[in-house]
Protein backbone atom coordinates (compact mmCIF):
# COMPACT_ATOMS: atom_id res chain seq x y z
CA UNK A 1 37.30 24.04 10.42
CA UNK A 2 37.89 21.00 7.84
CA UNK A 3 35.35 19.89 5.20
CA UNK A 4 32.20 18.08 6.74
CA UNK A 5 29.40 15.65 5.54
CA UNK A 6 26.10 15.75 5.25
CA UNK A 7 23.56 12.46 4.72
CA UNK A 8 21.27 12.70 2.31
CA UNK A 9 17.95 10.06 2.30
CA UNK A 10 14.93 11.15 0.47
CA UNK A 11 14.80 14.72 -1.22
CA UNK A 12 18.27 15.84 -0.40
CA UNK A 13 19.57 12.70 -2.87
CA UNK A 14 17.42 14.35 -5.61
CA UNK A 15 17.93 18.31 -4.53
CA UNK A 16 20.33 18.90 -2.13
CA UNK A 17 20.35 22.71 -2.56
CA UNK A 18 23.57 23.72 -1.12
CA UNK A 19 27.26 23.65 -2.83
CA UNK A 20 29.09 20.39 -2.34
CA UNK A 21 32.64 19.26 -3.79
CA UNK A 22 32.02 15.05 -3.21
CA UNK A 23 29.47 12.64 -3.15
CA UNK A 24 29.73 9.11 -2.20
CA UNK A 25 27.09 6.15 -1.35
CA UNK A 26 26.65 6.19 2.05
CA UNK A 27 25.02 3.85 4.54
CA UNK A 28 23.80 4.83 7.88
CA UNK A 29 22.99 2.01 10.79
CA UNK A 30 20.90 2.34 13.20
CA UNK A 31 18.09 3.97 10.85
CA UNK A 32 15.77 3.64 8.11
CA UNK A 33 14.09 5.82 5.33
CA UNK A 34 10.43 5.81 6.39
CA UNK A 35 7.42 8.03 5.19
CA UNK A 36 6.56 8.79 8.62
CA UNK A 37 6.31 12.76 9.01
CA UNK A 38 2.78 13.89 8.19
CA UNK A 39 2.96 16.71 5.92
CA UNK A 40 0.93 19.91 6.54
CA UNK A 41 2.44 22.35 4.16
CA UNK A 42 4.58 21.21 1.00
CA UNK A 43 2.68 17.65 0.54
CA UNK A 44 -0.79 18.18 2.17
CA UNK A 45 -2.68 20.15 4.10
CA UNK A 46 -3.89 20.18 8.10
CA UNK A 47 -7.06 18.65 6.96
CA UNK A 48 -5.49 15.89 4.11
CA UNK A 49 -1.93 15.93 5.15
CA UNK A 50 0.22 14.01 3.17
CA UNK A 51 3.57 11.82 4.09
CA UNK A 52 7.25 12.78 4.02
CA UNK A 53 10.11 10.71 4.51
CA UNK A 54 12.33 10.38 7.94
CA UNK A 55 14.94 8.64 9.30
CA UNK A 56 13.10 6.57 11.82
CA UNK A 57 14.77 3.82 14.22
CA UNK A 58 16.19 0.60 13.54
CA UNK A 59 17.72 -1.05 10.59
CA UNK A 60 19.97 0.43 8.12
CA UNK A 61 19.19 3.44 5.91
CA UNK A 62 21.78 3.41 2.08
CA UNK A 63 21.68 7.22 0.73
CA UNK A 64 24.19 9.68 -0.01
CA UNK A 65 26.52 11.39 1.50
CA UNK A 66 27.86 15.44 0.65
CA UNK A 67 31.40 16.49 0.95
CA UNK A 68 30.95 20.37 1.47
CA UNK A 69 33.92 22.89 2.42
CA UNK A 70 35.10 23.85 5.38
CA UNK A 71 34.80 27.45 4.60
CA UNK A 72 30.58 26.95 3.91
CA UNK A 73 30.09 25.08 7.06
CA UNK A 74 27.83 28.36 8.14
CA UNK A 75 26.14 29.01 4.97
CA UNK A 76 25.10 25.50 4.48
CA UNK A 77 24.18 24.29 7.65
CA UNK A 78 21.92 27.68 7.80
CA UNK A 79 20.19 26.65 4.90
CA UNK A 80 19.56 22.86 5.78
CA UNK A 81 18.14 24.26 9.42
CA UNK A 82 15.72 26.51 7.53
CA UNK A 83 14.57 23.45 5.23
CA UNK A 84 14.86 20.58 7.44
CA UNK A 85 13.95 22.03 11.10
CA UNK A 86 10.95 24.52 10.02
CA UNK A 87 8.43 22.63 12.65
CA UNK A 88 11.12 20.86 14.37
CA UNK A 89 9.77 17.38 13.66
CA UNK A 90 13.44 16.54 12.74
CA UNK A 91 16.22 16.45 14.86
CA UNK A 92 19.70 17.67 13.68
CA UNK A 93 22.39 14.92 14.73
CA UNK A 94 26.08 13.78 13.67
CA UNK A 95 26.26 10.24 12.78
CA UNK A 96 28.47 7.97 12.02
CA UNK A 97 28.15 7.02 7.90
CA UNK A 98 29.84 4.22 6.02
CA UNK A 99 30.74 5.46 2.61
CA UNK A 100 30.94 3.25 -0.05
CA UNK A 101 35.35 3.45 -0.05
CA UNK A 102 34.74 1.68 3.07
CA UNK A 103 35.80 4.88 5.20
CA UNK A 104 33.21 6.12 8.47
CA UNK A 105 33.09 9.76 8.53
CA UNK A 106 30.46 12.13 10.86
CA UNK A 107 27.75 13.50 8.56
CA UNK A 108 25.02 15.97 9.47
CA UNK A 109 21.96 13.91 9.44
CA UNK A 110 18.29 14.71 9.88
CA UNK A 111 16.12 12.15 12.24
CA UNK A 112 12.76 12.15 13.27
CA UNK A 113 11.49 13.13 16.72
CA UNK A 114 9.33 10.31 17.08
CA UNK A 115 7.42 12.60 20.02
CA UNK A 116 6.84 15.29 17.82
CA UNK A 117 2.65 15.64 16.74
CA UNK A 118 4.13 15.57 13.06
CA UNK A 119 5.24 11.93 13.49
CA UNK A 120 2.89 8.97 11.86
CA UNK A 121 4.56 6.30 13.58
CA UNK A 122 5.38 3.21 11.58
CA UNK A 123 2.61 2.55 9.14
CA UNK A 124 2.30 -0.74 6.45
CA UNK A 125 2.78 0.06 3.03
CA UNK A 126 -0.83 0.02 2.72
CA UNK A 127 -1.52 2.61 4.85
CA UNK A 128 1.45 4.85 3.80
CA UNK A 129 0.28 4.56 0.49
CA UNK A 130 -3.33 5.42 1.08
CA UNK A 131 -2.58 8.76 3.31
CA UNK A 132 0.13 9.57 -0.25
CA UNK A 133 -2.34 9.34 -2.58
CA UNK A 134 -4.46 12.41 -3.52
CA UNK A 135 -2.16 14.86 -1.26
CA UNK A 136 -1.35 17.82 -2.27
CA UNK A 137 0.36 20.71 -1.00
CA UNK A 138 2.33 23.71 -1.90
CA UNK A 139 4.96 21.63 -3.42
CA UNK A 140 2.88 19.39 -5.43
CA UNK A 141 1.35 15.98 -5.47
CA UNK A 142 2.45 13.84 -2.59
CA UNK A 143 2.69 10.75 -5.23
CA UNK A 144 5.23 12.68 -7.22
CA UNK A 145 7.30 13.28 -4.52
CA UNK A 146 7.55 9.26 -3.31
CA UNK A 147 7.76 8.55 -7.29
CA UNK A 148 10.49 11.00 -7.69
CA UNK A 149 12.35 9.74 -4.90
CA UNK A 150 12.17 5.90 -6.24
CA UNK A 151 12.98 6.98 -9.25
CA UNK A 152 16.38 8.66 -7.98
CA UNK A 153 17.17 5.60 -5.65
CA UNK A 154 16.78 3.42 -8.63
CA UNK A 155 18.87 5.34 -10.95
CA UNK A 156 21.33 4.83 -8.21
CA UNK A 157 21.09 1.13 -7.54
CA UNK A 158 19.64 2.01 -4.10
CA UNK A 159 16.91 -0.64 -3.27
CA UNK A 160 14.35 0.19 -0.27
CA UNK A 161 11.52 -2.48 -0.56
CA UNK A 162 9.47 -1.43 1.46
CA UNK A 163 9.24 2.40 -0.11
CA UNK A 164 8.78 0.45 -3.51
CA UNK A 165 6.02 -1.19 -2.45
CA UNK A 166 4.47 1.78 -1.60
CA UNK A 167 5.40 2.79 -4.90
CA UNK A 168 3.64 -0.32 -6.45
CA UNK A 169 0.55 0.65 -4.51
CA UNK A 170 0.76 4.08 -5.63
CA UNK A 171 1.17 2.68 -9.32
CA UNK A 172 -2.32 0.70 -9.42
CA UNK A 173 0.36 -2.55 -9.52
C-alpha cells in the first residue's frame, strides 16, 4: 500500500510519536478542536478529572497533517490505536483533509464518540477552563497540557479562539 495521512489536532501537533516523512497545514471540515473528553488518567483523576481535546461536530478544525510510508502503515497505526483508542472515547475515521497546497487527501483522524461516558459535551470557555484548572494526572498538570498546545498552535499561526480564551482564563487574564 501507498503512503497515508494522518490529522493531527491537539497533542499529536506537539508529539506525534510515530515516524513521518511530510507535514503540511491541514484543515478538516466538518469538525472542531474542543476540550470535551474528560480525562481520568493522564490529566485527572475519576474523582477531579481533567479535560482533553476532541474533534467534536461542526465547524472547521486547522491542524496538521503526517505523511507516513506505506511500508509503516502497521506499525504506526498500531501505535496511534494504543494511544488514541485506550477507552474508546475516540473513534478512528478517514477524512477528507485540505492541505495547505490546496490538495484533499484521506487522513486517519481521531473523533469523539459523543455517546461515550468520557464525553463533556460542549462546555463555555468558562466552564472548560474551571474543570482544567488544578487537574492533574499521570501526565501532569491539565493547564500545561492546554498551554502547551496554544503555545504550539501559535508558533504555527494556527488561531482557535475559543481554546485561547480558555487559555486567557487559565492565565488569570
Amino acid at each position: 500500500m501507498g503512503d497515508f495521512w494522518v490529522f493531527g489536532y491537539g497533542s499529536l501537533i506537539w508529539r506525534p510519536g510515530f515516524a513521518h516523512i511530510e507535514t503540511q497545514r491541514a484543515r478538516l471540515f466538518g469538525y472542531r478542536r474542543s476540550l470535551c473528553v474528560r480525562s481520568f488518567v493522564h490529566r485527572g483523576t475519576p474523582e477531579r478529572p481533567g479535560l482533553v481535546l476532541g474533534l467534536d461536530r461542526g465547524g472547521s478544525c486547522v491542524g496538521l497533517a503526517f505523511r507516513v510510508p506505506g511500508e509503516l502503515r502497521g506499525e504506526v497505526l498500531a501505535y496511534l490505536r494504543e494511544r488514541e483508542l485506550v477507552t474508546s472515547v475516540y473513534l478512528e475515521r478517514t477524512l477528507p483533509v485540505l492541505l495547505a497546497g490546496g490538495e484533499t487527501v484521506p487522513a486517519v483522524t481521531y473523533v469523539v464518540d459523543r455517546g461515550h461516558a468520557q464525553y463533556a459535551g460542549n462546555l463555555d470557555e468558562a466552564d472548560a477552563a474551571s474543570i482544567v484548572s488544578g487537574s492533574v494526572g499521570k501526565s501532569g498538570q491539565n493547564e500545561d497540557y492546554v498551554l502547551n498546545t496554544l503555545r504550539h498552535l501559535e508558533a504555527l499561526g494556527i488561531r482557535d479562539h475559543w481554546l485561547e480564551a480558555v487559555g486567557r482564563r487559565l492565565a488569570g487574564n
